[in-house]
PDB file of N, CA and C in Angstrom:
ATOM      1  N   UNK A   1      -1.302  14.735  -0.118  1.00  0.00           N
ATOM      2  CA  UNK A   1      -1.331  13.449   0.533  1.00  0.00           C
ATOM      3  C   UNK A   1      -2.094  13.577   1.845  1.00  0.00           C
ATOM      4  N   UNK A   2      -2.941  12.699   1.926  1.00  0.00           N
ATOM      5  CA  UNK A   2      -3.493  12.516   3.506  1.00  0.00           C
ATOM      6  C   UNK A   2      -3.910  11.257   4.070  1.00  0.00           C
ATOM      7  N   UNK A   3      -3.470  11.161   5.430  1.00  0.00           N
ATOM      8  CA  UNK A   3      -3.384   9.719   6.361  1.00  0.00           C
ATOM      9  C   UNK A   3      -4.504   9.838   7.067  1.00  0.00           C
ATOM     10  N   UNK A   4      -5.032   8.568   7.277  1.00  0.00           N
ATOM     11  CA  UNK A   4      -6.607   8.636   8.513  1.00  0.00           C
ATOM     12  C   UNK A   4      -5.997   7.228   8.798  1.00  0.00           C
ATOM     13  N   UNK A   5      -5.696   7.010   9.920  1.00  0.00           N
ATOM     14  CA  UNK A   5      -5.291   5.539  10.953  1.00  0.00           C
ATOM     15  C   UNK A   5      -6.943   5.399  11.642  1.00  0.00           C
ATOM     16  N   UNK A   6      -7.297   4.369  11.650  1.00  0.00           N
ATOM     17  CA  UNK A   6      -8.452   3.897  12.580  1.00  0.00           C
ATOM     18  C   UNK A   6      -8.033   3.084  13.953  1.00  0.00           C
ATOM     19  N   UNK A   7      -7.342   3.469  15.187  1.00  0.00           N
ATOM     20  CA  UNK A   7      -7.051   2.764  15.724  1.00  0.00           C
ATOM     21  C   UNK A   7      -7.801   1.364  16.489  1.00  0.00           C
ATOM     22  N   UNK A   8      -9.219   1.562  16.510  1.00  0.00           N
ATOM     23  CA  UNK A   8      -9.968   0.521  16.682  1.00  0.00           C
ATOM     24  C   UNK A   8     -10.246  -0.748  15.711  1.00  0.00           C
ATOM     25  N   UNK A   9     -10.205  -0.026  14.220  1.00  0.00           N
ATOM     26  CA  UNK A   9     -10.348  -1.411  13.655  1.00  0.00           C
ATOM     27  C   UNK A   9      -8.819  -1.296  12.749  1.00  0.00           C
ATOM     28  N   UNK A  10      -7.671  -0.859  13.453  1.00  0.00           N
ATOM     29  CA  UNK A  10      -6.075  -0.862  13.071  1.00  0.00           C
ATOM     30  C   UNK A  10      -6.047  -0.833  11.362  1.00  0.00           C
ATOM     31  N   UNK A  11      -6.593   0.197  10.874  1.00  0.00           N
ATOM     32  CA  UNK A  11      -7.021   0.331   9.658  1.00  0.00           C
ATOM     33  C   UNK A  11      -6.092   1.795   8.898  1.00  0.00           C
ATOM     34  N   UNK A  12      -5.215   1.832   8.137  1.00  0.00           N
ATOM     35  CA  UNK A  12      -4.467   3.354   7.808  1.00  0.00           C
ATOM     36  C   UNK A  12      -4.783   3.508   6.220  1.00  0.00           C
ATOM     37  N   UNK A  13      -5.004   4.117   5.774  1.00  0.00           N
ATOM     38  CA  UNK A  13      -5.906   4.904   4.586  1.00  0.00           C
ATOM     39  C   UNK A  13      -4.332   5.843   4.082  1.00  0.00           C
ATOM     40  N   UNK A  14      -3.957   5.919   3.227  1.00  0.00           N
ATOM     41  CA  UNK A  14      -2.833   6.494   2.759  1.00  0.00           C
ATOM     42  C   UNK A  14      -3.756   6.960   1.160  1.00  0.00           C
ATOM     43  N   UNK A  15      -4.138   8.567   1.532  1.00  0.00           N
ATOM     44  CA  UNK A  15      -4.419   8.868   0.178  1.00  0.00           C
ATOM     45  C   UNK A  15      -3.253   9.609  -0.631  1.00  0.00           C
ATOM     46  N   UNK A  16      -3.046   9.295  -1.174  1.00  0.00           N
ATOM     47  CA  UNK A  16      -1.954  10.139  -2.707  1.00  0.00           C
ATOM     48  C   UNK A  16      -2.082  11.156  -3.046  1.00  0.00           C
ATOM     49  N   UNK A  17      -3.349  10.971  -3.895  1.00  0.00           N
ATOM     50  CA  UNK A  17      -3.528  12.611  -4.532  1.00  0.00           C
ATOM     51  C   UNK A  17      -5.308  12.352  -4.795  1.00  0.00           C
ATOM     52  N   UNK A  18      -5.784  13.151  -3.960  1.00  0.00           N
ATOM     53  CA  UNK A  18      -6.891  13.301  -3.717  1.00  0.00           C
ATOM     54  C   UNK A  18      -7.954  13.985  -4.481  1.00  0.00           C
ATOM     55  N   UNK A  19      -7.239  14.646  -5.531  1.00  0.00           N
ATOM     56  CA  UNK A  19      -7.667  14.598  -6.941  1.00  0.00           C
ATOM     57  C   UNK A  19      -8.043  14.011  -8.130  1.00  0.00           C
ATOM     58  N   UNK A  20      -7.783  12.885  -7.490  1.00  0.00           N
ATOM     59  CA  UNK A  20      -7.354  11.209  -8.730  1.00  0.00           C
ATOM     60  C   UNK A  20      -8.716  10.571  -8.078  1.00  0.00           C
ATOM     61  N   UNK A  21      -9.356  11.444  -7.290  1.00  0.00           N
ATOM     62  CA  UNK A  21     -10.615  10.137  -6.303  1.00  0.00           C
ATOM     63  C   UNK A  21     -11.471   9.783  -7.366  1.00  0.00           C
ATOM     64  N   UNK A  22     -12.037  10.760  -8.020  1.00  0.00           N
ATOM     65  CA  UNK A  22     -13.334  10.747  -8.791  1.00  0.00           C
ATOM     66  C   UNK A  22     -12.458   9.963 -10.379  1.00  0.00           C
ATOM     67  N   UNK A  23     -11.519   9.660 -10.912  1.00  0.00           N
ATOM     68  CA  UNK A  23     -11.080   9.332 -11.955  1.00  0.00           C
ATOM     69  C   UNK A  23     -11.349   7.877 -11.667  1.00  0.00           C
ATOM     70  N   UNK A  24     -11.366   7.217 -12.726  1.00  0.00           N
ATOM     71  CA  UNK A  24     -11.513   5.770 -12.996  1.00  0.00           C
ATOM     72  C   UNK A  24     -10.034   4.897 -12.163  1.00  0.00           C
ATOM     73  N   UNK A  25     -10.892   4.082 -11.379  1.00  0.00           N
ATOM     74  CA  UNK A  25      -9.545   3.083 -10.673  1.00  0.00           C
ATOM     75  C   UNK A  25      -9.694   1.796 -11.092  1.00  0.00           C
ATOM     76  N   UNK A  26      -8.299   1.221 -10.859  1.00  0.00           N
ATOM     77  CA  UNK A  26      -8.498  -0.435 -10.581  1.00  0.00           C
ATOM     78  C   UNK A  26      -7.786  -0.656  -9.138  1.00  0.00           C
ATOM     79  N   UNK A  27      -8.213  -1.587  -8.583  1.00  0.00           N
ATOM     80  CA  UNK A  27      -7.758  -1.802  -7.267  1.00  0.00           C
ATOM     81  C   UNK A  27      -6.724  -3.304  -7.694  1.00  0.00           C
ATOM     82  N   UNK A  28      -6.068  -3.359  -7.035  1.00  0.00           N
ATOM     83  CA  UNK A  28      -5.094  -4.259  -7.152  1.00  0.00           C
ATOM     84  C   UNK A  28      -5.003  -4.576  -5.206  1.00  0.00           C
ATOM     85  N   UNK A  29      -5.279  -6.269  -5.277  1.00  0.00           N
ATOM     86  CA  UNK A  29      -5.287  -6.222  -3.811  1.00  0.00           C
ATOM     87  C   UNK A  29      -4.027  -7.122  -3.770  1.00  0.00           C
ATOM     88  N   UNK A  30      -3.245  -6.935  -2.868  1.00  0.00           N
ATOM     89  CA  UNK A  30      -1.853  -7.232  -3.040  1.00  0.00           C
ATOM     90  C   UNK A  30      -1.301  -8.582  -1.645  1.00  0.00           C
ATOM     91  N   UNK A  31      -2.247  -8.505  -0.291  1.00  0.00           N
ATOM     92  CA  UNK A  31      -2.520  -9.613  -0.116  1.00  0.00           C
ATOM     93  C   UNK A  31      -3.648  -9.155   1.110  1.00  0.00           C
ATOM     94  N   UNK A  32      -4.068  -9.758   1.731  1.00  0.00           N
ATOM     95  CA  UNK A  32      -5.423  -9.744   2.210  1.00  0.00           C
ATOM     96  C   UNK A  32      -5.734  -8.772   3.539  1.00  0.00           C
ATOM     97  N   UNK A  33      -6.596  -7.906   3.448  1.00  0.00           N
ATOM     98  CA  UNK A  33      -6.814  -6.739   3.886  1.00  0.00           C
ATOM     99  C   UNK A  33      -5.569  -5.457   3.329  1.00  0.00           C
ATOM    100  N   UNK A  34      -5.196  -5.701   2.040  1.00  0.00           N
ATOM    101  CA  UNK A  34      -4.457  -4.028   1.570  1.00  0.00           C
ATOM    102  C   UNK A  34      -4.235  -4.304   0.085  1.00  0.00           C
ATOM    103  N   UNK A  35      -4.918  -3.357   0.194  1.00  0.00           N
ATOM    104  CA  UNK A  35      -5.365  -2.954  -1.554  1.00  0.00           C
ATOM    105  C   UNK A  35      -4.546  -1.514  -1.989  1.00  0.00           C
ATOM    106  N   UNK A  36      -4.255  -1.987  -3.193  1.00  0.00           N
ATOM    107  CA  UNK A  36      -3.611  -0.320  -3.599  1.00  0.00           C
ATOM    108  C   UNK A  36      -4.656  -0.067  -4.940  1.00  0.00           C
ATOM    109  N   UNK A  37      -5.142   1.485  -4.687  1.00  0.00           N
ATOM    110  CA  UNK A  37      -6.037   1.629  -5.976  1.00  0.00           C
ATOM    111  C   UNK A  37      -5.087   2.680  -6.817  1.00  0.00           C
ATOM    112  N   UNK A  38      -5.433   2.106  -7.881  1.00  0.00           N
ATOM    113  CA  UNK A  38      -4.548   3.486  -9.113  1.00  0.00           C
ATOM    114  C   UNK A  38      -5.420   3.807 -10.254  1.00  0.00           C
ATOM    115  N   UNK A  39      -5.221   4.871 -11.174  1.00  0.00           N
ATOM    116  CA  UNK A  39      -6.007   5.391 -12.127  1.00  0.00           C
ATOM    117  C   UNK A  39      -5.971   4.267 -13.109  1.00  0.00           C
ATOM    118  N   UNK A  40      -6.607   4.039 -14.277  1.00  0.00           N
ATOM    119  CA  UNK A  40      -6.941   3.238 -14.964  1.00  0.00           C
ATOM    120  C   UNK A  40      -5.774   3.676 -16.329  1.00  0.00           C
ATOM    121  N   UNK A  41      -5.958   4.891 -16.589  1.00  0.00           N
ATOM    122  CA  UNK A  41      -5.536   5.356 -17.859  1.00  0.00           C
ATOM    123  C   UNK A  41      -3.853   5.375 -17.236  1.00  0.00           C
ATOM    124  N   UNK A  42      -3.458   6.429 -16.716  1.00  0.00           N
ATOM    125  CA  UNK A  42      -1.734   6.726 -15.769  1.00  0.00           C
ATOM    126  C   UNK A  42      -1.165   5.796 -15.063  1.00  0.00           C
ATOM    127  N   UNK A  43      -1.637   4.611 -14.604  1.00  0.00           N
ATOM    128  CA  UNK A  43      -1.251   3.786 -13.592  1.00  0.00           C
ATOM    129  C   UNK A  43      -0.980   5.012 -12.325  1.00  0.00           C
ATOM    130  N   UNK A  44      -1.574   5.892 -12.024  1.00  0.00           N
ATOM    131  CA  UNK A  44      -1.116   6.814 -10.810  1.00  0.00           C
ATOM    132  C   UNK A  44      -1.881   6.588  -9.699  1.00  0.00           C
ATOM    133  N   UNK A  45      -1.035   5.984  -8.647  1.00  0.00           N
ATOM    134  CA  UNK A  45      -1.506   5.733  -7.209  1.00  0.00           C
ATOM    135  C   UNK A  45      -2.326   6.927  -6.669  1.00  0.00           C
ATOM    136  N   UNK A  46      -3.463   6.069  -6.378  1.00  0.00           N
ATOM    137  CA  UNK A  46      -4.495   7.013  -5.436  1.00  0.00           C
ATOM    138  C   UNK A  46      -4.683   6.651  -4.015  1.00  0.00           C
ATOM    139  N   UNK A  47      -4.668   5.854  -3.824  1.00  0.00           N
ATOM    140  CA  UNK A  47      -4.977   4.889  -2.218  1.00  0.00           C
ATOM    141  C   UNK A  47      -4.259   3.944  -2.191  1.00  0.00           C
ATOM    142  N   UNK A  48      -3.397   3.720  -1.039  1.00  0.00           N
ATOM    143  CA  UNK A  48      -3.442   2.476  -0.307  1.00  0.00           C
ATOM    144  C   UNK A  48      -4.044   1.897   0.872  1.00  0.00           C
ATOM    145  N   UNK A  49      -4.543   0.737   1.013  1.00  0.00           N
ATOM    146  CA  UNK A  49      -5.709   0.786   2.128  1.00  0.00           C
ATOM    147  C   UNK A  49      -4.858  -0.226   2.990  1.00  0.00           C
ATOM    148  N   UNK A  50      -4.730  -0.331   4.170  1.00  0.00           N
ATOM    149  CA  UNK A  50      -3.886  -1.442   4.876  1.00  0.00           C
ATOM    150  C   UNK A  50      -5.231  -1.895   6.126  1.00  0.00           C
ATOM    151  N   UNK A  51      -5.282  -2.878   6.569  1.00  0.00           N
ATOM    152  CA  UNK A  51      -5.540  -3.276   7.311  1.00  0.00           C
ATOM    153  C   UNK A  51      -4.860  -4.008   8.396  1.00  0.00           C
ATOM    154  N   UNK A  52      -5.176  -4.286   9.550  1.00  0.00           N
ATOM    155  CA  UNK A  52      -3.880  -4.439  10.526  1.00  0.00           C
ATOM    156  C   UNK A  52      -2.693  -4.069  10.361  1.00  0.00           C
ATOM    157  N   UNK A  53      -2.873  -2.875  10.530  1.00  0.00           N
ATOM    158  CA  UNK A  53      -1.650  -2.717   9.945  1.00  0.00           C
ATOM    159  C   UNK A  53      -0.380  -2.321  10.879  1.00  0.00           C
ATOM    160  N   UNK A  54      -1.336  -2.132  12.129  1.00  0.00           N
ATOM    161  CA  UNK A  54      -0.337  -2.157  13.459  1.00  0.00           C
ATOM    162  C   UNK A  54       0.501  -3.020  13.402  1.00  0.00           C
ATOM    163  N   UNK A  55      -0.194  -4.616  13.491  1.00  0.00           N
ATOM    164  CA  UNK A  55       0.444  -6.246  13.503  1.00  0.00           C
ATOM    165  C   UNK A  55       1.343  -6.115  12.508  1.00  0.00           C
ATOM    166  N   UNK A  56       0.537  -5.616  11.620  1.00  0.00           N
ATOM    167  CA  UNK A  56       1.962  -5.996   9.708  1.00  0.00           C
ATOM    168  C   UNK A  56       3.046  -5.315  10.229  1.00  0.00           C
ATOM    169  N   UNK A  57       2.829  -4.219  10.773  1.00  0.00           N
ATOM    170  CA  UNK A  57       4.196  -3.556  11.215  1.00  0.00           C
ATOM    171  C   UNK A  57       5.432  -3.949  12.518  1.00  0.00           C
ATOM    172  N   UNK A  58       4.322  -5.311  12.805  1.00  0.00           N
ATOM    173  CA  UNK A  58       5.633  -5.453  13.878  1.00  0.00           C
ATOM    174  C   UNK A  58       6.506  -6.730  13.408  1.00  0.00           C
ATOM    175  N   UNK A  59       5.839  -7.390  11.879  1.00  0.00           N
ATOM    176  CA  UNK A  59       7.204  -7.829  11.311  1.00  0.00           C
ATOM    177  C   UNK A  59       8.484  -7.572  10.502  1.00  0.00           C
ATOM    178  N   UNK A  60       9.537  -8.265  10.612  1.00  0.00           N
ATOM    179  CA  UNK A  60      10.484  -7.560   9.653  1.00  0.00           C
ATOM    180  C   UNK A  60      10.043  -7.762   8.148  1.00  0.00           C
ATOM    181  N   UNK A  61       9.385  -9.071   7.947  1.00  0.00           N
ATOM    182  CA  UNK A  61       9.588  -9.387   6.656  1.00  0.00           C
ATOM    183  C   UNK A  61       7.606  -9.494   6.230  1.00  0.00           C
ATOM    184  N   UNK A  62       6.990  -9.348   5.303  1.00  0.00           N
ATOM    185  CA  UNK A  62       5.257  -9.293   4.860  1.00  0.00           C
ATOM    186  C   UNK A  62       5.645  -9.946   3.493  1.00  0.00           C
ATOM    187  N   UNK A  63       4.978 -11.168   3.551  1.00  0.00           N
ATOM    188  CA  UNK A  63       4.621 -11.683   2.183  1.00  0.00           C
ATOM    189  C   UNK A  63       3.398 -11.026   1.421  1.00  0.00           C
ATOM    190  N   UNK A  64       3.496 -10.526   0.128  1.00  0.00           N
ATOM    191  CA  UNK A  64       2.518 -10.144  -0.318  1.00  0.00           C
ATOM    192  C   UNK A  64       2.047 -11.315  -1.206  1.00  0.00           C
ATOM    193  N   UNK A  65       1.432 -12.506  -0.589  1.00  0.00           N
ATOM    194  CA  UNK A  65       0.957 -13.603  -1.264  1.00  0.00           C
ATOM    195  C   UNK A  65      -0.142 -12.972  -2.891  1.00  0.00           C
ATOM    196  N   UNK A  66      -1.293 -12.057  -2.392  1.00  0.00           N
ATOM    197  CA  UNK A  66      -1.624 -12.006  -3.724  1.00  0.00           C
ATOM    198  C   UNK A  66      -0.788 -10.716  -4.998  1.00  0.00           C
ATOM    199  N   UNK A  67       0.083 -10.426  -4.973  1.00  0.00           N
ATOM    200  CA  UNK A  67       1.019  -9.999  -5.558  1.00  0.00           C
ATOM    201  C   UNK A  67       1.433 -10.816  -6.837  1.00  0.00           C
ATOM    202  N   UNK A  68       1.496 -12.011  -5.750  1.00  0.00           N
ATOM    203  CA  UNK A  68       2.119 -13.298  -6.415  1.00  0.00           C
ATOM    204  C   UNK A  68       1.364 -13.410  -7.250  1.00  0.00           C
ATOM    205  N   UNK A  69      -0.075 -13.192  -7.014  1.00  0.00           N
ATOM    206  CA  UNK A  69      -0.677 -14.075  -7.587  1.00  0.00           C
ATOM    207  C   UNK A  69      -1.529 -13.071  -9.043  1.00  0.00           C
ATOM    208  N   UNK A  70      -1.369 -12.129  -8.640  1.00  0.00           N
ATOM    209  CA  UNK A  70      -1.222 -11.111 -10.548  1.00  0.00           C
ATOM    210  C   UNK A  70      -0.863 -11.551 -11.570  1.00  0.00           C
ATOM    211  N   UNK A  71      -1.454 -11.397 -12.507  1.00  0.00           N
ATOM    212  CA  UNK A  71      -1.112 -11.803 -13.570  1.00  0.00           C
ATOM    213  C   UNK A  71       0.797 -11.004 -14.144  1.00  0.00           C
ATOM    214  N   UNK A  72       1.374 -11.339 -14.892  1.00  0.00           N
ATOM    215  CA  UNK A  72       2.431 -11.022 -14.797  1.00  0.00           C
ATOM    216  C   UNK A  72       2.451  -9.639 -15.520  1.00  0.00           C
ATOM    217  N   UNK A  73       1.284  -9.669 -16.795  1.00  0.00           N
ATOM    218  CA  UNK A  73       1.424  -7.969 -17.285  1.00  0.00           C
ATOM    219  C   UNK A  73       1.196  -7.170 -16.068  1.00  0.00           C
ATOM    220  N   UNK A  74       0.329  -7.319 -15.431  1.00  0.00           N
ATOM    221  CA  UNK A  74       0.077  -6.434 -14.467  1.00  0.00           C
ATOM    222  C   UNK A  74       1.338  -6.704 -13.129  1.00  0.00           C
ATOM    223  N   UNK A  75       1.821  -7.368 -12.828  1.00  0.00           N
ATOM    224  CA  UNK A  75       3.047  -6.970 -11.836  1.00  0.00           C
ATOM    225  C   UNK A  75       4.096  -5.677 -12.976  1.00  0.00           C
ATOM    226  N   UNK A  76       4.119  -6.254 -14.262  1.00  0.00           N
ATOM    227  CA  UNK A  76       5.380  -5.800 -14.919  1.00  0.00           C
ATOM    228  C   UNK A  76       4.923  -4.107 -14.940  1.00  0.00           C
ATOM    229  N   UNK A  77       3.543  -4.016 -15.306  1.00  0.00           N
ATOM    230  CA  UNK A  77       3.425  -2.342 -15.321  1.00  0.00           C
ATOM    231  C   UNK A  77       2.959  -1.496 -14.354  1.00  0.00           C
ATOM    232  N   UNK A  78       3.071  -2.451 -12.705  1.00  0.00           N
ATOM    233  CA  UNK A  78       2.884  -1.660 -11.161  1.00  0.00           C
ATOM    234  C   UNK A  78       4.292  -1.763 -10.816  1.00  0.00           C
ATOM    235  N   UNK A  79       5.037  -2.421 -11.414  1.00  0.00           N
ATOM    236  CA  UNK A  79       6.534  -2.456 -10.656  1.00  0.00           C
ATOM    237  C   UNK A  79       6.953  -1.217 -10.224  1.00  0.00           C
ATOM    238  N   UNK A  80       6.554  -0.203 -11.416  1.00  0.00           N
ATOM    239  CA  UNK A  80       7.882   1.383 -10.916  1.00  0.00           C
ATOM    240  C   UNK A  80       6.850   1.700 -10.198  1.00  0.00           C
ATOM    241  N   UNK A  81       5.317   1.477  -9.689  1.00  0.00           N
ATOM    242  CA  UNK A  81       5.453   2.232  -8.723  1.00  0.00           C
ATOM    243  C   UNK A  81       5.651   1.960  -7.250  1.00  0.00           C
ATOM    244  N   UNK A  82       6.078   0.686  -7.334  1.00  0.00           N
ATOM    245  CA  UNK A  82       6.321   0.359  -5.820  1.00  0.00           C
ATOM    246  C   UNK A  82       8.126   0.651  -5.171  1.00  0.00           C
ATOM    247  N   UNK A  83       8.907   1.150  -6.550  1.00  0.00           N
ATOM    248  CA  UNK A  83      10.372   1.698  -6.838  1.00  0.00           C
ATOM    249  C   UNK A  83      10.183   3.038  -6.264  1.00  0.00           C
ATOM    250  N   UNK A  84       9.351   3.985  -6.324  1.00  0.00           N
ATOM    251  CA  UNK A  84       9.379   5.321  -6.217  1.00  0.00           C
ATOM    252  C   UNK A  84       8.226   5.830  -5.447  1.00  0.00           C
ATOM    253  N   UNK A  85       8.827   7.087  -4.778  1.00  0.00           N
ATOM    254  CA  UNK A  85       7.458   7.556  -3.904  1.00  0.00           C
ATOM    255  C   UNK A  85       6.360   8.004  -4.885  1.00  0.00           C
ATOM    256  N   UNK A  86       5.324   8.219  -4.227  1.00  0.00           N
ATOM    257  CA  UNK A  86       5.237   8.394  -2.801  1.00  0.00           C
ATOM    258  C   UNK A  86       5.184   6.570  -2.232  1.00  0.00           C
ATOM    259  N   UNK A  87       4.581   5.295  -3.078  1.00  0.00           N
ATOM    260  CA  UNK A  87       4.722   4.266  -2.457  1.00  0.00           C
ATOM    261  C   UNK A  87       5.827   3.776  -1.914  1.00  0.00           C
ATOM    262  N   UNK A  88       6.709   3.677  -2.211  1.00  0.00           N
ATOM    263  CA  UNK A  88       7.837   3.444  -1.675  1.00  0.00           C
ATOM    264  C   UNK A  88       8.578   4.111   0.065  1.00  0.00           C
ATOM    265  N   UNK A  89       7.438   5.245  -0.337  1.00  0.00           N
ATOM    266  CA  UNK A  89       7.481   5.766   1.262  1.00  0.00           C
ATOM    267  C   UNK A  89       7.109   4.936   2.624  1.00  0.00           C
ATOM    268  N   UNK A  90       6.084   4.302   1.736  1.00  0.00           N
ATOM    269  CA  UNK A  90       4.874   3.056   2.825  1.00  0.00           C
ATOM    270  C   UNK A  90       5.223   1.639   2.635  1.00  0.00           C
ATOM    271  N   UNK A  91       5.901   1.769   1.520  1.00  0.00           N
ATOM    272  CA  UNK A  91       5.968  -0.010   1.048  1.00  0.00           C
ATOM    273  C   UNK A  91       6.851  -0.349   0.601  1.00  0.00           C
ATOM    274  N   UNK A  92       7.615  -1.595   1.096  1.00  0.00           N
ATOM    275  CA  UNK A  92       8.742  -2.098   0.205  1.00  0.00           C
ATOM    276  C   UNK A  92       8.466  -3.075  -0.348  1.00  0.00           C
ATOM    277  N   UNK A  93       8.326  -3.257  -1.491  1.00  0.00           N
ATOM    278  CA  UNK A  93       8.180  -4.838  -2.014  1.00  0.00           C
ATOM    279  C   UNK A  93       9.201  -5.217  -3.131  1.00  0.00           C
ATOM    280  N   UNK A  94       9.609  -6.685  -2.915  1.00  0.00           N
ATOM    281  CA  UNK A  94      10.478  -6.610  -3.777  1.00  0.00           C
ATOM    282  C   UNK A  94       9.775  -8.045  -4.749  1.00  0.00           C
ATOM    283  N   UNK A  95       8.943  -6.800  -6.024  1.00  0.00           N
ATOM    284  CA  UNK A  95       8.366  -7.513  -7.003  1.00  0.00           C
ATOM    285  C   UNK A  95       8.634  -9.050  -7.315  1.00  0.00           C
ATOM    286  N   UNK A  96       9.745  -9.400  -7.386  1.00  0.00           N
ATOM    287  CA  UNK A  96      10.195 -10.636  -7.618  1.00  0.00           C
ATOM    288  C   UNK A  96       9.888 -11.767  -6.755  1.00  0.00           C
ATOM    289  N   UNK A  97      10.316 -11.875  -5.519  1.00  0.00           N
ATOM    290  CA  UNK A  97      10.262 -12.597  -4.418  1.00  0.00           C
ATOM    291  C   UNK A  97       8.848 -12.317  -4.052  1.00  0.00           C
ATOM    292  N   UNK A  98       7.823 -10.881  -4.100  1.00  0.00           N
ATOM    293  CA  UNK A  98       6.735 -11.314  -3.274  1.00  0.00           C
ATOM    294  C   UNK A  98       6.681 -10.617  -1.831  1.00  0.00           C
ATOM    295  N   UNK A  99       7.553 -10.682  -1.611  1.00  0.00           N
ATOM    296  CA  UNK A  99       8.126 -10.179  -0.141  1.00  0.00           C
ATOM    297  C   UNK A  99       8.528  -8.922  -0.044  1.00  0.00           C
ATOM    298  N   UNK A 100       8.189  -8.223   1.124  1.00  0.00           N
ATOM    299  CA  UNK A 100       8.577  -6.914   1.740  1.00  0.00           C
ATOM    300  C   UNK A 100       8.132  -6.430   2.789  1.00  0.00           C
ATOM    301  N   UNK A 101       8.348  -5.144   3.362  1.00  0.00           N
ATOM    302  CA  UNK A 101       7.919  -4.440   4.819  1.00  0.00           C
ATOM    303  C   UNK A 101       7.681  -3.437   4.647  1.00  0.00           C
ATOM    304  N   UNK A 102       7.051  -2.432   5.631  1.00  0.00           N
ATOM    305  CA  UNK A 102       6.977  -1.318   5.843  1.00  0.00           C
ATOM    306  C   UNK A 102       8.327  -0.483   6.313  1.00  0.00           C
ATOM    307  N   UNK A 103       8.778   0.666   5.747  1.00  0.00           N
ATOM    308  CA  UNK A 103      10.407   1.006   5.724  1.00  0.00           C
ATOM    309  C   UNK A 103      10.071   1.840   6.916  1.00  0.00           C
ATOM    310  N   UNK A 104       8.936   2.613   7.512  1.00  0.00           N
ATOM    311  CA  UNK A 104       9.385   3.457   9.025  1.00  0.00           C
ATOM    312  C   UNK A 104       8.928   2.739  10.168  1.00  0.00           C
ATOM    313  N   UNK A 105       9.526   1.806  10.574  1.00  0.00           N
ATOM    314  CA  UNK A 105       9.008   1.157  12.259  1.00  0.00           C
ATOM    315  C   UNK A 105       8.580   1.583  12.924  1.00  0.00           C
ATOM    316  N   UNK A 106       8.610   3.146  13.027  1.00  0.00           N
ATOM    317  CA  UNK A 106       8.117   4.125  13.891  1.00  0.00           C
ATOM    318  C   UNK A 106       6.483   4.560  13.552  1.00  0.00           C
ATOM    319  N   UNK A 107       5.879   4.581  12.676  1.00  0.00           N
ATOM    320  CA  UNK A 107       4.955   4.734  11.707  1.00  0.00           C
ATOM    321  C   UNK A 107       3.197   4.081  13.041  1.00  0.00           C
ATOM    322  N   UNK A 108       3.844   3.004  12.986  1.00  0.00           N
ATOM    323  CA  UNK A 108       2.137   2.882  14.158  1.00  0.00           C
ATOM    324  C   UNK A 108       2.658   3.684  15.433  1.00  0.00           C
ATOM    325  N   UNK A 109       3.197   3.970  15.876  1.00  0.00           N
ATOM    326  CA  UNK A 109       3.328   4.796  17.148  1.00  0.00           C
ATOM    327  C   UNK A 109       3.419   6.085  16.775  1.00  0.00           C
ATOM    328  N   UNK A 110       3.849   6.402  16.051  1.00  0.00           N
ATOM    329  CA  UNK A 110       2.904   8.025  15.699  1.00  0.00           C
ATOM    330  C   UNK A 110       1.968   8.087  15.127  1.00  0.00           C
ATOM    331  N   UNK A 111       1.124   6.952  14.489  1.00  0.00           N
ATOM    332  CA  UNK A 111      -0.194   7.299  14.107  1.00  0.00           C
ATOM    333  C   UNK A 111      -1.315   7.018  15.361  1.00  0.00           C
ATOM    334  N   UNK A 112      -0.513   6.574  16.306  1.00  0.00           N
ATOM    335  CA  UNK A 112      -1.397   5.998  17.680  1.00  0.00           C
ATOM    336  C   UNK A 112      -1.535   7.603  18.573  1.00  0.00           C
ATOM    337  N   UNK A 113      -0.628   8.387  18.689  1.00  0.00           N
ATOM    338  CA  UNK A 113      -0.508   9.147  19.308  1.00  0.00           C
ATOM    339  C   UNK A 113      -1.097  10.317  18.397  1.00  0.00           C
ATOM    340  N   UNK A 114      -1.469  10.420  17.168  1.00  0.00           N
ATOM    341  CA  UNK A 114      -1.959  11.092  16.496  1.00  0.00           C
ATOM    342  C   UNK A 114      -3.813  11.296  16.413  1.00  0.00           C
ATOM    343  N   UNK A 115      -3.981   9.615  16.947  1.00  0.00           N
ATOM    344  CA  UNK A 115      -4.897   9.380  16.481  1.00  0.00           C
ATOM    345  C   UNK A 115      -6.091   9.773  17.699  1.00  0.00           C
TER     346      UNK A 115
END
């Protein structure tokens, strides 16, 4: 796994498995500026890309409006991975509603001081 935060354009890059780069993806953009890419064949998370993601983090609650807006095969066969890490480390969503947050609050202030 490896993190790159951009603190100028508040941009955090969450790679998975960095082995999966060169394999065939689909990106699934989930609502505007954060995309999660996964393998085509495994459904296995390779990237999540966030943008503002400082701001996203200083609410309790993030609508993932285009989530919503997936077709429903495709919510039904990304569901487990937003149940289990490593996403679940970065993301809570609760498939149904649409809605969720980031689970460590602490997360932009150590990537600020990292960065």
């Amino acid at each position: 796994m490896f993190l790159s935060y951009d603190p100028e354009g508040d941009v955090l890059e969450v790679v998975f498995d960095e082995s999966l780069h060169r394999a065939e993806q689909v990106a699934y953009k989930l609502r505007q500026g954060m995309v999660l890419y996964v393998t085509t064949g495994g459904l296995k998370p390779v990237q999540l890309t966030i943008v503002n993601y400082r701001a996203l983090a200083q609410f309790p609650v993030i609508h993932f409006d285009e989530w919503q807006a997936l077709p429903l095969a495709d919510k039904k066969s990304l569901q487990p991975l937003f149940t289990s890490p490593p996403i679940s480390n970065f993301l809570k969503l609760d498939p149904e509603t649409g809605y969720g947050h980031f689970p460590s609050p602490a997360m932009p202030e150590i990537l600020a001081i990292a960065a």
